[in-house]
PDB file of N, CA and C in Angstrom:
ATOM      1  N   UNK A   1     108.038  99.738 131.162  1.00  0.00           N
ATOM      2  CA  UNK A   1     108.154  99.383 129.752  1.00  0.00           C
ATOM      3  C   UNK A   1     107.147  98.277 129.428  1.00  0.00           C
ATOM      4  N   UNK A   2     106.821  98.447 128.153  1.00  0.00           N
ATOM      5  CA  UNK A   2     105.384  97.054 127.413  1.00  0.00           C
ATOM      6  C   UNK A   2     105.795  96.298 126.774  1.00  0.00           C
ATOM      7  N   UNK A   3     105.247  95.300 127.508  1.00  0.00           N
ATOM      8  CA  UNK A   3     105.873  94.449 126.050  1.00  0.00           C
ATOM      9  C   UNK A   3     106.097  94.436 124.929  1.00  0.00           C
ATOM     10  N   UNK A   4     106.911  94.149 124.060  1.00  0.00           N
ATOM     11  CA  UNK A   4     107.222  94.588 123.005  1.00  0.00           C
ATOM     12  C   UNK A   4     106.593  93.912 121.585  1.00  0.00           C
ATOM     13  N   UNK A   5     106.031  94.203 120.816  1.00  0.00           N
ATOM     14  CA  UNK A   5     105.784  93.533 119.644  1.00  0.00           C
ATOM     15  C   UNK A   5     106.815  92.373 118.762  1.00  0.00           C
ATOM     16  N   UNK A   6     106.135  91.176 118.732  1.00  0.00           N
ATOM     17  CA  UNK A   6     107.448  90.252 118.313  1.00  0.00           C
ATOM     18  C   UNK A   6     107.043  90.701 116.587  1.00  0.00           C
ATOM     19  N   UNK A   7     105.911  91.329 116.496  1.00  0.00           N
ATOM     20  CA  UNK A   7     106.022  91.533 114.605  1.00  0.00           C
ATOM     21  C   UNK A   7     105.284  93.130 114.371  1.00  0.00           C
ATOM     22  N   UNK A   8     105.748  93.824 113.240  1.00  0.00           N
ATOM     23  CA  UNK A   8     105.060  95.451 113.330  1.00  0.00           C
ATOM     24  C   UNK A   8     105.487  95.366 112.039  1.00  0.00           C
ATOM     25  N   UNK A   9     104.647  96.840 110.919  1.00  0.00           N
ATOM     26  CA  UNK A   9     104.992  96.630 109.959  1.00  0.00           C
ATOM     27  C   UNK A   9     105.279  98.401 109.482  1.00  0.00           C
ATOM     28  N   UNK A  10     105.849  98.138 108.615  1.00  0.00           N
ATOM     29  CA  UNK A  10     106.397  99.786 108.289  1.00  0.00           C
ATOM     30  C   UNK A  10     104.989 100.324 107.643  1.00  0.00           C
ATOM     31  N   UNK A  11     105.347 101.741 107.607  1.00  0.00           N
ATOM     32  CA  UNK A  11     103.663 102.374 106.849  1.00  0.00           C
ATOM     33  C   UNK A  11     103.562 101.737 105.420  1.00  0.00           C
ATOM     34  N   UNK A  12     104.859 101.669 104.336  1.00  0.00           N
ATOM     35  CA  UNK A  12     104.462 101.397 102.915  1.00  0.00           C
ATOM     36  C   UNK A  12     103.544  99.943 102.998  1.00  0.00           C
ATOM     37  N   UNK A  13     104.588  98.616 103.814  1.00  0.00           N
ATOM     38  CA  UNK A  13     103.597  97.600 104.132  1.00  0.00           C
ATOM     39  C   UNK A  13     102.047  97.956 104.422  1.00  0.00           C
ATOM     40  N   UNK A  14     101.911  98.955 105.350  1.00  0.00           N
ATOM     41  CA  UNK A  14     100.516  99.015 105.933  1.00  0.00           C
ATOM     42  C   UNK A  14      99.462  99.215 104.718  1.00  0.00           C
ATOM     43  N   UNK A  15     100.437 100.672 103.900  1.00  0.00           N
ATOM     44  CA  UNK A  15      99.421 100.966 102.877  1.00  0.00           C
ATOM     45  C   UNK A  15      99.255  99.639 101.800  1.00  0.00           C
ATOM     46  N   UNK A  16     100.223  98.793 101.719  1.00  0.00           N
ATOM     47  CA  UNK A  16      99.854  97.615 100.978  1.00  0.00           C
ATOM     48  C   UNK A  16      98.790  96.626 101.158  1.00  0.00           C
ATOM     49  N   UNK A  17      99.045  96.523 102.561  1.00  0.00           N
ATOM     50  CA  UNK A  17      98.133  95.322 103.457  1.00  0.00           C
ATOM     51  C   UNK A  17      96.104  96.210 103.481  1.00  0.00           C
ATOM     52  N   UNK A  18      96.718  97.324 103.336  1.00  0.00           N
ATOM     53  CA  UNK A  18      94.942  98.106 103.085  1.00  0.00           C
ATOM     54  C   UNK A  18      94.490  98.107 102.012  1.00  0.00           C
ATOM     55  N   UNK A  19      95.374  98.104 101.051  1.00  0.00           N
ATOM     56  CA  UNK A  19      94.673  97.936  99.679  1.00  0.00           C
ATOM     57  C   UNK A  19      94.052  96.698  99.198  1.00  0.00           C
ATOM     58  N   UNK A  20      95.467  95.354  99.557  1.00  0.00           N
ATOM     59  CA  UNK A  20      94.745  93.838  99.755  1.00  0.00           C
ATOM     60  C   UNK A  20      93.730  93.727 100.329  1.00  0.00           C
ATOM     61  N   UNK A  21      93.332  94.472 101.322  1.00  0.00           N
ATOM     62  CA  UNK A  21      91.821  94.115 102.212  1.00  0.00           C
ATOM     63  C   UNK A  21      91.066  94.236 101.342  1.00  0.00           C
ATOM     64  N   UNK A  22      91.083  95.312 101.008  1.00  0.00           N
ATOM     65  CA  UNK A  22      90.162  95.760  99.676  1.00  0.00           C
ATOM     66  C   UNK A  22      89.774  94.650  98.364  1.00  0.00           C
ATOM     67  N   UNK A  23      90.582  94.292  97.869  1.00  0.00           N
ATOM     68  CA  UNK A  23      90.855  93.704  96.902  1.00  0.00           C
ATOM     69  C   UNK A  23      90.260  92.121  97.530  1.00  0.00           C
ATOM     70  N   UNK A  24      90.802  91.548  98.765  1.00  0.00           N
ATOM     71  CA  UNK A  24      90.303  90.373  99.300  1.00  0.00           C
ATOM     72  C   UNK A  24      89.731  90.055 100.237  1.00  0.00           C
ATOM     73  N   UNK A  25      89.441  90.951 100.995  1.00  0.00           N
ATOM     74  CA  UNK A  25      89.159  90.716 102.300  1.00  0.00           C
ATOM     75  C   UNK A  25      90.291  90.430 103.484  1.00  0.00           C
ATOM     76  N   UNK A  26      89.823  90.255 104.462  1.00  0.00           N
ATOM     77  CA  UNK A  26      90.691  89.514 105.243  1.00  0.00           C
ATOM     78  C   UNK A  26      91.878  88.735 105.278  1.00  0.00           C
ATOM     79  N   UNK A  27      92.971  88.947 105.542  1.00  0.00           N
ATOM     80  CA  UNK A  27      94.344  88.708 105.167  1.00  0.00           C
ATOM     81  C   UNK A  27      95.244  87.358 106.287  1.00  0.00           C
ATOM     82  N   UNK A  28      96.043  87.024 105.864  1.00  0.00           N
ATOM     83  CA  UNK A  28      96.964  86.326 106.850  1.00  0.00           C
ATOM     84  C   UNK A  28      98.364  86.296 106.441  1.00  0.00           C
ATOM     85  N   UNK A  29      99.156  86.762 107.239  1.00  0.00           N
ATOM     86  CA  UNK A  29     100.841  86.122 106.829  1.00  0.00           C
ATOM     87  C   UNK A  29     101.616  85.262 107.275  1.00  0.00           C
ATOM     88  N   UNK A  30     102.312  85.024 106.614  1.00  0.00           N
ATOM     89  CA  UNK A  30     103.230  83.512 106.975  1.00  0.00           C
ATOM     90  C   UNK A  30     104.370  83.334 106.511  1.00  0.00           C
ATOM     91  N   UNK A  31     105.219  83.668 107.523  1.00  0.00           N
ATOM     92  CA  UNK A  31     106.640  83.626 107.111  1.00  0.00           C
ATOM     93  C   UNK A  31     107.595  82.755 106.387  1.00  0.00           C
ATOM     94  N   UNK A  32     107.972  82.199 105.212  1.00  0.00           N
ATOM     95  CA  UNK A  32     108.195  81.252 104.493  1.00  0.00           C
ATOM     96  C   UNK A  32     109.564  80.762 105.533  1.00  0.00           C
ATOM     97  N   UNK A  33     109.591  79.053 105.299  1.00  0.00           N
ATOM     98  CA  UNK A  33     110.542  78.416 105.810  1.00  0.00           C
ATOM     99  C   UNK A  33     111.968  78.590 105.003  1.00  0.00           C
ATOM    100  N   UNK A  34     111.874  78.770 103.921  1.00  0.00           N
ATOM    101  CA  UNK A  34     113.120  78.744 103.008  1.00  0.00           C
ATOM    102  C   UNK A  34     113.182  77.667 101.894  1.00  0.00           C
ATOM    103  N   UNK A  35     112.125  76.878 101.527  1.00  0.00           N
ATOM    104  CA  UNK A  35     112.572  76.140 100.507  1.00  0.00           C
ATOM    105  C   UNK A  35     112.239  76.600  99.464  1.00  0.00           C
ATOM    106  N   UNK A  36     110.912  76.430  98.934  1.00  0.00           N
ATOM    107  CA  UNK A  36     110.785  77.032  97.638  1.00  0.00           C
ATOM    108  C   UNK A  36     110.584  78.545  97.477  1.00  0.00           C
ATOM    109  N   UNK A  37     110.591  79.399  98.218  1.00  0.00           N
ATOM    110  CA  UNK A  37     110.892  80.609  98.235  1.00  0.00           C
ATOM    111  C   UNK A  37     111.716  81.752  98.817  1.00  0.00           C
ATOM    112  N   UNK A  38     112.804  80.727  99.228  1.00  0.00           N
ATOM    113  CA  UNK A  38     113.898  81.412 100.151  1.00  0.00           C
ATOM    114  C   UNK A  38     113.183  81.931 101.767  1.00  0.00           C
ATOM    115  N   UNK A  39     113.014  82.619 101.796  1.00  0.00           N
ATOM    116  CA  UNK A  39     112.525  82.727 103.625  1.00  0.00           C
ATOM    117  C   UNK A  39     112.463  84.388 103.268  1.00  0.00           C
ATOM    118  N   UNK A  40     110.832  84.274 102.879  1.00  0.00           N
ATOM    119  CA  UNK A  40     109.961  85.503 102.695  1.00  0.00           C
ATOM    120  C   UNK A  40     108.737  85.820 103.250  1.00  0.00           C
ATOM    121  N   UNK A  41     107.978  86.675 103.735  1.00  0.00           N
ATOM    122  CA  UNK A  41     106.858  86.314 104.267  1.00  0.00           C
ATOM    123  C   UNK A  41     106.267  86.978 103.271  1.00  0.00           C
ATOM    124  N   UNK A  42     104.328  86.001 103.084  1.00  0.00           N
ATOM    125  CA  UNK A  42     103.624  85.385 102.076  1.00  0.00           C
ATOM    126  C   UNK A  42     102.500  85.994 102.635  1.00  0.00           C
ATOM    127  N   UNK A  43     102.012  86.403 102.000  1.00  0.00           N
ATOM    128  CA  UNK A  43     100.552  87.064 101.910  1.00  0.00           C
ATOM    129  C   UNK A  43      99.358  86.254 101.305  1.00  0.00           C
ATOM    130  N   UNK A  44      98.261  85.743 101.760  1.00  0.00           N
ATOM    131  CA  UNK A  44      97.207  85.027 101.944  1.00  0.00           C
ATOM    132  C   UNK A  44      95.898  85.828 101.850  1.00  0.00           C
ATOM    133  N   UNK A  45      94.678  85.515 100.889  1.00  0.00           N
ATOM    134  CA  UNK A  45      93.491  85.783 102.028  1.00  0.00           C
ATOM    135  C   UNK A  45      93.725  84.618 103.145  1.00  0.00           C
ATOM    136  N   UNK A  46      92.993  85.056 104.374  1.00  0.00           N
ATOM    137  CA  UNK A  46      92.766  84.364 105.407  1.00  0.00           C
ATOM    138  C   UNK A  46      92.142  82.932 105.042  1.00  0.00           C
ATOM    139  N   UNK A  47      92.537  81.935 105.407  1.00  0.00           N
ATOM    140  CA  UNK A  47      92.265  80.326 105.278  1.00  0.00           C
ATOM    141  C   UNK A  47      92.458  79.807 104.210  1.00  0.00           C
ATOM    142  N   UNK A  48      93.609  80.659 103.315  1.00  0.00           N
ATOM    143  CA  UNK A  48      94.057  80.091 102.216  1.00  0.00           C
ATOM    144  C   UNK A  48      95.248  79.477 102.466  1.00  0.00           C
ATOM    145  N   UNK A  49      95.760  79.512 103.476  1.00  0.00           N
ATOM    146  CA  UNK A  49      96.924  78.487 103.806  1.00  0.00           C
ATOM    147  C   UNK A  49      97.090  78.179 105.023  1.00  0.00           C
ATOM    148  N   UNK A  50      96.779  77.149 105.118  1.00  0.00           N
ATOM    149  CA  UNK A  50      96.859  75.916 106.424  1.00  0.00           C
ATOM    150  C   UNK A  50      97.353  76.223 107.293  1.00  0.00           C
ATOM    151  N   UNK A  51      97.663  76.609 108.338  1.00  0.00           N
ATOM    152  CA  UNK A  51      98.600  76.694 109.663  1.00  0.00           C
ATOM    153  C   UNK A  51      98.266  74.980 110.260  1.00  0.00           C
ATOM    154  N   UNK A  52      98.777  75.382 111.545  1.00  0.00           N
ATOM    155  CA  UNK A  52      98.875  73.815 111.801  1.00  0.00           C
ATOM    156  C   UNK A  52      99.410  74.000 113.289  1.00  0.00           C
ATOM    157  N   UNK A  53      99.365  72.596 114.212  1.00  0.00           N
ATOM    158  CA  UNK A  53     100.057  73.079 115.245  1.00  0.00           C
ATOM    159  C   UNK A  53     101.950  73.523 115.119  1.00  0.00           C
ATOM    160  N   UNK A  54     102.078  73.329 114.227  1.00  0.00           N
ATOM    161  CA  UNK A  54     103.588  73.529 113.887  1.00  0.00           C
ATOM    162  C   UNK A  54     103.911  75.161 113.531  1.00  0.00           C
ATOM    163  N   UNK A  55     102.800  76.067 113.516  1.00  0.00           N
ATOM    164  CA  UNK A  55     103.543  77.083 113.568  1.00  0.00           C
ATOM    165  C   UNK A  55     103.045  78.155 114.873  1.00  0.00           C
ATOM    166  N   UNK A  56     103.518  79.409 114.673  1.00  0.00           N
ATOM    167  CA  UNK A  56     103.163  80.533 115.847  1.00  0.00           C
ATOM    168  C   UNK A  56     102.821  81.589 115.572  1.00  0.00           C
ATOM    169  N   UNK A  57     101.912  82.043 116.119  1.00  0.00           N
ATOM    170  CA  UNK A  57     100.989  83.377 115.450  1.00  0.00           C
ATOM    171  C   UNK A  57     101.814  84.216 116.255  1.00  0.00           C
ATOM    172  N   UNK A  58     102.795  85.021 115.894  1.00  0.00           N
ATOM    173  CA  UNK A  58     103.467  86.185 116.263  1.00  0.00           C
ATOM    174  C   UNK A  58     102.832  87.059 116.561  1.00  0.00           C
ATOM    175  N   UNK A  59     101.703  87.571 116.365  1.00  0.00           N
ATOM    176  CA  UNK A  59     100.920  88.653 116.313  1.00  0.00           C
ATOM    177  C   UNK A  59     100.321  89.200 114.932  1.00  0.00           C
ATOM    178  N   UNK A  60      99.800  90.648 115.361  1.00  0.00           N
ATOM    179  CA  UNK A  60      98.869  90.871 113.435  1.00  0.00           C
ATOM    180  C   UNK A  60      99.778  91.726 113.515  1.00  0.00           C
ATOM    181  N   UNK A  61      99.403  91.919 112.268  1.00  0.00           N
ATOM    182  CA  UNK A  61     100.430  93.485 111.370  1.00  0.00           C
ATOM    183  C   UNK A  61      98.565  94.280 111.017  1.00  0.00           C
ATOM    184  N   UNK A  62      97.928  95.494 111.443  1.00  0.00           N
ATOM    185  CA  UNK A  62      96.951  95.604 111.225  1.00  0.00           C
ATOM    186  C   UNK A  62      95.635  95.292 111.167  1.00  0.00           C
ATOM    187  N   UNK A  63      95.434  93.760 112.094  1.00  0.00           N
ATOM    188  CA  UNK A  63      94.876  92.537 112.567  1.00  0.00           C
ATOM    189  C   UNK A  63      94.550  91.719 111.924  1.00  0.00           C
ATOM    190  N   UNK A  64      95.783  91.661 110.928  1.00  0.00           N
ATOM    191  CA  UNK A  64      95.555  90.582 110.384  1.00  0.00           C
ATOM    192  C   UNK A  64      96.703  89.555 110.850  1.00  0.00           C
ATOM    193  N   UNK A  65      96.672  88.034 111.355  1.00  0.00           N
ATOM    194  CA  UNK A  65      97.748  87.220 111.956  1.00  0.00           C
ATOM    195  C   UNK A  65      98.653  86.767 110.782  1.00  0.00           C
ATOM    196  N   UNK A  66      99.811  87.162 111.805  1.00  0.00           N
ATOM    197  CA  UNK A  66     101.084  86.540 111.287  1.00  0.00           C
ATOM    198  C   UNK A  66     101.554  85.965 111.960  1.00  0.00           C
ATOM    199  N   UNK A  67     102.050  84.274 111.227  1.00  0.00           N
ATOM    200  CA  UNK A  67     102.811  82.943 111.129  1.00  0.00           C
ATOM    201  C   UNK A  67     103.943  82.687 110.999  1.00  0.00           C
ATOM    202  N   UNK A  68     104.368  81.698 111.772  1.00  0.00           N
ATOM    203  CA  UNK A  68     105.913  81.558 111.143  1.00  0.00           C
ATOM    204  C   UNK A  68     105.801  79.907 111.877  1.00  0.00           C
ATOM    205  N   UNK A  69     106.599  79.405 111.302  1.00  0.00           N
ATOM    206  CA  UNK A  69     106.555  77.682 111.634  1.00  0.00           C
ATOM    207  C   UNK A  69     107.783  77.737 113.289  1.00  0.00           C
ATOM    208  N   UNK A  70     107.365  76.564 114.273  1.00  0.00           N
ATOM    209  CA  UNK A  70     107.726  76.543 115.353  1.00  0.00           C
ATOM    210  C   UNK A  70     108.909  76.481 115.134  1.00  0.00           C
ATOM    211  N   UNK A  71     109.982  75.655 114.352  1.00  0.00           N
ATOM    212  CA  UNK A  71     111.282  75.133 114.027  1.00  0.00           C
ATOM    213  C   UNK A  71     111.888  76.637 113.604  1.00  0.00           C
ATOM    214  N   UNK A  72     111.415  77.274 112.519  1.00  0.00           N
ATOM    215  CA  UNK A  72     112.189  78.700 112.223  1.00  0.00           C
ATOM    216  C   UNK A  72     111.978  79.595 113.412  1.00  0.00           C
ATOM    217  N   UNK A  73     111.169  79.734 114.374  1.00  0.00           N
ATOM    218  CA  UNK A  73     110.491  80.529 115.321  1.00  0.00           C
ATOM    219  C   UNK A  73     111.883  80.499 116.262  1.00  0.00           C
ATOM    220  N   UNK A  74     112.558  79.519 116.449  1.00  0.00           N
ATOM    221  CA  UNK A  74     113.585  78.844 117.584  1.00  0.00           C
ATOM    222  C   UNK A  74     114.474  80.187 116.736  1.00  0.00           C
ATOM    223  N   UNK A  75     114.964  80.173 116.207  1.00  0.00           N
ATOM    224  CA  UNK A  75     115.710  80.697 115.260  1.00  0.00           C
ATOM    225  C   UNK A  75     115.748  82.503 115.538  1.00  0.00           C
ATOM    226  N   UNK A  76     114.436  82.660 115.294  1.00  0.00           N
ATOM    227  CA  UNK A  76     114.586  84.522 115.116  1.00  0.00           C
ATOM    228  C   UNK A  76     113.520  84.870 116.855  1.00  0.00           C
ATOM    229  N   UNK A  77     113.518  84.427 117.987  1.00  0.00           N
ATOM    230  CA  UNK A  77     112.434  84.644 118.736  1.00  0.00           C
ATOM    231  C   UNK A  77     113.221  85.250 119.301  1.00  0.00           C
ATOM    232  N   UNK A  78     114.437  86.065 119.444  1.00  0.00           N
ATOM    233  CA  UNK A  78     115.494  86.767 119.887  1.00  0.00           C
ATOM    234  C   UNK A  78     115.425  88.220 118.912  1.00  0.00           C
ATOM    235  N   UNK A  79     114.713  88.062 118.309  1.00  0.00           N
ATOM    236  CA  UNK A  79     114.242  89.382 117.223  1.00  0.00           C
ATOM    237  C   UNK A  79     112.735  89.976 116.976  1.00  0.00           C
ATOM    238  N   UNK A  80     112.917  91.249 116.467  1.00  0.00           N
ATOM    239  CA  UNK A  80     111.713  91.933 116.290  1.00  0.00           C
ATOM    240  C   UNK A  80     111.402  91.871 114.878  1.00  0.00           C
ATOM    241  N   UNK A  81     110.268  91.285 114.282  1.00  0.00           N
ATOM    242  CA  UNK A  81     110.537  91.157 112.928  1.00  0.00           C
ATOM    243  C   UNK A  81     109.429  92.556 112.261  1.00  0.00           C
ATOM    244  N   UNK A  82     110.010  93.343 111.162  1.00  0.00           N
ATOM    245  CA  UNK A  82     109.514  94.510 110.704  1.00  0.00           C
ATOM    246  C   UNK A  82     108.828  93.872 109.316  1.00  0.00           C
ATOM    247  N   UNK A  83     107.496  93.953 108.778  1.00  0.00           N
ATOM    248  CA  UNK A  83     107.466  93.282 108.184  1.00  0.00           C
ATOM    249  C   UNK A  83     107.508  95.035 106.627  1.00  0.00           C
ATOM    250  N   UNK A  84     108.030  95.154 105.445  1.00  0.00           N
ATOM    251  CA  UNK A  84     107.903  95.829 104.720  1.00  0.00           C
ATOM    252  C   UNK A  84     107.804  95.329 103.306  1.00  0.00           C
ATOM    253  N   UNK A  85     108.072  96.375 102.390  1.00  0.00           N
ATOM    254  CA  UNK A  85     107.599  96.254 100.962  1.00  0.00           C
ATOM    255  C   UNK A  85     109.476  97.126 100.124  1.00  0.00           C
ATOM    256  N   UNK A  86     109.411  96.326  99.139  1.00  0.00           N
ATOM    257  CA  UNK A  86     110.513  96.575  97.955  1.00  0.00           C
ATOM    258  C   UNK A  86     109.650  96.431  96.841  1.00  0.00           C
ATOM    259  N   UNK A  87     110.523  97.242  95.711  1.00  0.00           N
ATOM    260  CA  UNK A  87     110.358  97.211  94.486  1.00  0.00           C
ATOM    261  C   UNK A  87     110.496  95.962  94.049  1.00  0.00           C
ATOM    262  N   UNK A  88     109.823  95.101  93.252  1.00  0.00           N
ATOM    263  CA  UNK A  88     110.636  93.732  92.558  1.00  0.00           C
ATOM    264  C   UNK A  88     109.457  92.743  93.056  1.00  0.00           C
ATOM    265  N   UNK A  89     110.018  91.450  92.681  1.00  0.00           N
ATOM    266  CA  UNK A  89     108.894  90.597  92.167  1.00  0.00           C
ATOM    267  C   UNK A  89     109.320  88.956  93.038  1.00  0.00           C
ATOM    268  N   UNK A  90     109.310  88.874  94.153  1.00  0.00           N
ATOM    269  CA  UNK A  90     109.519  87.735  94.480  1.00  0.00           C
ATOM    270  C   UNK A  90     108.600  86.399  93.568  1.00  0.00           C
ATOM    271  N   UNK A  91     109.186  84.990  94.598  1.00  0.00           N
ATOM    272  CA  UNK A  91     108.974  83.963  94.110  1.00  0.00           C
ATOM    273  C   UNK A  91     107.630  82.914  94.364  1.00  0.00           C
ATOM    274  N   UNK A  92     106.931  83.706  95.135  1.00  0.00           N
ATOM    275  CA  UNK A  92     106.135  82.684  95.625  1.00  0.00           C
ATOM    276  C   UNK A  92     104.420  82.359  94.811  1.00  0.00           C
ATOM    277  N   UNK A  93     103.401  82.514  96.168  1.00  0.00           N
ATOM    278  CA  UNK A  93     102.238  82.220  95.667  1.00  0.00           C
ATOM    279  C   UNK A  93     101.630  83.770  96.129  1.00  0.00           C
ATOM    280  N   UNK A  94     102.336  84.688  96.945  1.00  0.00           N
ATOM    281  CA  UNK A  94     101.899  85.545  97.685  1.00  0.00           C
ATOM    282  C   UNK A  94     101.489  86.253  97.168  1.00  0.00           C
ATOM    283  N   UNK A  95      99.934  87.379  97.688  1.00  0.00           N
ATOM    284  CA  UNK A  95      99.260  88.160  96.559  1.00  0.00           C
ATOM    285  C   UNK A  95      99.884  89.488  96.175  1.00  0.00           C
ATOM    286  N   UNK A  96     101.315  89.633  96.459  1.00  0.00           N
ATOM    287  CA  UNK A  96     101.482  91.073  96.040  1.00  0.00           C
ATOM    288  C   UNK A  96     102.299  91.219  94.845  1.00  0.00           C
ATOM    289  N   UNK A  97     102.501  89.752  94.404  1.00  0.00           N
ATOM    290  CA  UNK A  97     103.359  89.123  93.863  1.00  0.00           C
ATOM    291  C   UNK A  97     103.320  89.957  92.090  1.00  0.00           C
ATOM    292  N   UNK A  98     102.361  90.010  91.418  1.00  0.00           N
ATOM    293  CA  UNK A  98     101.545  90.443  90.539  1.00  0.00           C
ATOM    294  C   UNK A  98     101.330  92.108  90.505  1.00  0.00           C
ATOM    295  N   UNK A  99     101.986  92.898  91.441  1.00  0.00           N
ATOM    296  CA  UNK A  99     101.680  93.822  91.923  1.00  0.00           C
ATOM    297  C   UNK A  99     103.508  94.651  91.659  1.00  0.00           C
ATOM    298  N   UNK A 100     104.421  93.886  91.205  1.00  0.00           N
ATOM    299  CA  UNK A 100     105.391  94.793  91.040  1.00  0.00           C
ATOM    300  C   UNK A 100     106.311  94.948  92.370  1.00  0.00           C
ATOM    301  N   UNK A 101     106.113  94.394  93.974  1.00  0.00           N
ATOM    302  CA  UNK A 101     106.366  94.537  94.921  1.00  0.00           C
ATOM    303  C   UNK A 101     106.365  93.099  95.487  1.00  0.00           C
ATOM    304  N   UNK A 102     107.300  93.224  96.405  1.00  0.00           N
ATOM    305  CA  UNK A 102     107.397  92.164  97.292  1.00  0.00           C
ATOM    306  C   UNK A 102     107.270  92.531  99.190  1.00  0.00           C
ATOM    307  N   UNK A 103     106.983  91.688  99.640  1.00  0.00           N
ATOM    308  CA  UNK A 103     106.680  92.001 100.901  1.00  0.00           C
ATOM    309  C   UNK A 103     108.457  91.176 101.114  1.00  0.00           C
ATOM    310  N   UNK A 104     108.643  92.020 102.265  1.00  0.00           N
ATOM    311  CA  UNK A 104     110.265  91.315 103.075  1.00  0.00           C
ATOM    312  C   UNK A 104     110.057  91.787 104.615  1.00  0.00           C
ATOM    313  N   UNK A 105     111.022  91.403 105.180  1.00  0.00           N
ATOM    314  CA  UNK A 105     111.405  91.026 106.545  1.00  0.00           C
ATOM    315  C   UNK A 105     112.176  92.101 106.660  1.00  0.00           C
ATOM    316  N   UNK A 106     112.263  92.751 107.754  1.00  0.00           N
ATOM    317  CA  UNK A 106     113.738  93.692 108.624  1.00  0.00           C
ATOM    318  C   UNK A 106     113.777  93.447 110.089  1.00  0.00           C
ATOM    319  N   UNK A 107     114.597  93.362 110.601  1.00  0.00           N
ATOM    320  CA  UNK A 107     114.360  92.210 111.935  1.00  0.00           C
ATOM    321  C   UNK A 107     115.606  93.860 112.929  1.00  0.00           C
ATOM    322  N   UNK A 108     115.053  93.240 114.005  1.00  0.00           N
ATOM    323  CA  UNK A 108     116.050  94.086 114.690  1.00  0.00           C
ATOM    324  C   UNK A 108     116.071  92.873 116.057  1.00  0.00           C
ATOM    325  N   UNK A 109     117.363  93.150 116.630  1.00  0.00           N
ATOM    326  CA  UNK A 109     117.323  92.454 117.765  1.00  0.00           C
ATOM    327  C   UNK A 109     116.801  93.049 119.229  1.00  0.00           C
ATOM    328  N   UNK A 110     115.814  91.845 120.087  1.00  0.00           N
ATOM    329  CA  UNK A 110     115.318  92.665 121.270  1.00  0.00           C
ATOM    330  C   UNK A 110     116.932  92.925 122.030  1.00  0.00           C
ATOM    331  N   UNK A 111     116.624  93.878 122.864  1.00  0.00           N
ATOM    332  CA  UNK A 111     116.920  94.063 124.223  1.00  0.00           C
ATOM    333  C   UNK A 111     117.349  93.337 125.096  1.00  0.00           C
ATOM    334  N   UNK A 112     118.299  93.390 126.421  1.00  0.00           N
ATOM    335  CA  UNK A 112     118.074  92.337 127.156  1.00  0.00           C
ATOM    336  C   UNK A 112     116.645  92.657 127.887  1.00  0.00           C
ATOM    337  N   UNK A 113     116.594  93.630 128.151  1.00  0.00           N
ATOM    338  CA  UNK A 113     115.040  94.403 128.850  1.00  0.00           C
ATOM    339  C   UNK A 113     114.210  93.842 128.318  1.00  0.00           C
ATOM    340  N   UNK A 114     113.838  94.032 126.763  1.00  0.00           N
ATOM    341  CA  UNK A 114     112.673  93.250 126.154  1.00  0.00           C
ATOM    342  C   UNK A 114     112.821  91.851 125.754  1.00  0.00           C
ATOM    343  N   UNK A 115     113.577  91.079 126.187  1.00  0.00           N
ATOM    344  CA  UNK A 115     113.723  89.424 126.209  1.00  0.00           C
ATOM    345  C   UNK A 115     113.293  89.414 127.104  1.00  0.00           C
ATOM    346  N   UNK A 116     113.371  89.603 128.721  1.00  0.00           N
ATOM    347  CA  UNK A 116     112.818  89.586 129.728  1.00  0.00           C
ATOM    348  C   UNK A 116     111.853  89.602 129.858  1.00  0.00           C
ATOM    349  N   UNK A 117     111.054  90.724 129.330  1.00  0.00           N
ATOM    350  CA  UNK A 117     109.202  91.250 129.318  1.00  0.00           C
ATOM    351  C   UNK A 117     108.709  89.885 128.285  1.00  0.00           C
ATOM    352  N   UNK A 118     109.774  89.534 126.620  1.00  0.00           N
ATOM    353  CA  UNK A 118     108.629  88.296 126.714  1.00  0.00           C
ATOM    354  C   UNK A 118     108.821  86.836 127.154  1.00  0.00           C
ATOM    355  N   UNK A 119     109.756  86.608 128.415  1.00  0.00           N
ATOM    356  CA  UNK A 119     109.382  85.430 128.811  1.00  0.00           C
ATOM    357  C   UNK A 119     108.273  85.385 129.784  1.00  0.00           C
TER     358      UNK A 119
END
């Protein structure tokens, strides 16, 4: 068995995240902490929002990297996070925002098998 992906994204996400390329180039995500936008992940061109040593590049969704801050990371690193798309209009700065759609989270829990493979 392979290691398992700590982040993957459904096809509607994918077809979203291809059209943004288009539209911006190069992308980044970043899983919101929960304050001013409840705990959503945020869509970026790339180096439009700061990372820092405080967060963790989970991996890309399509190669583009996705973030999540070290403190929430403690939290879901026992999960597989799915990253997808809904109808509706979240709260943030994120570019899909304008677009009628929101990007969201679907998480599944690893395995004991795949907790193992990622320590």
């Amino acid at each position: 068995m392979k290691k398992p992906d700590k982040v993957l994204s459904s096809p509607l996400a994918d077809e979203w995240i291809q059209k943004f390329l288009l539209m911006h180039g190069p992308l980044m995500f970043h899983q919101s902490g929960g304050c001013c936008d409840g705990s959503q992940p945020m869509c970026f061109p790339r180096g439009e929002f700061k990372i820092g040593d405080s967060d963790v590049h989970l991996g890309d969704v399509l190669d583009q990297p996705f973030y999540m801050s070290k403190d929430q990371y403690e939290y879901w690193k026992h999960t597989q996070l799915i990253l997808d798309v809904v109808p509706g209009r979240g709260s943030s700065f994120s570019l899909e925002i304008p677009h009628g759609i929101r990007f969201v989270i679907k998480s599944r829990m690893f395995t004991e098998e795949e907790l193992k493979l990622l320590k």
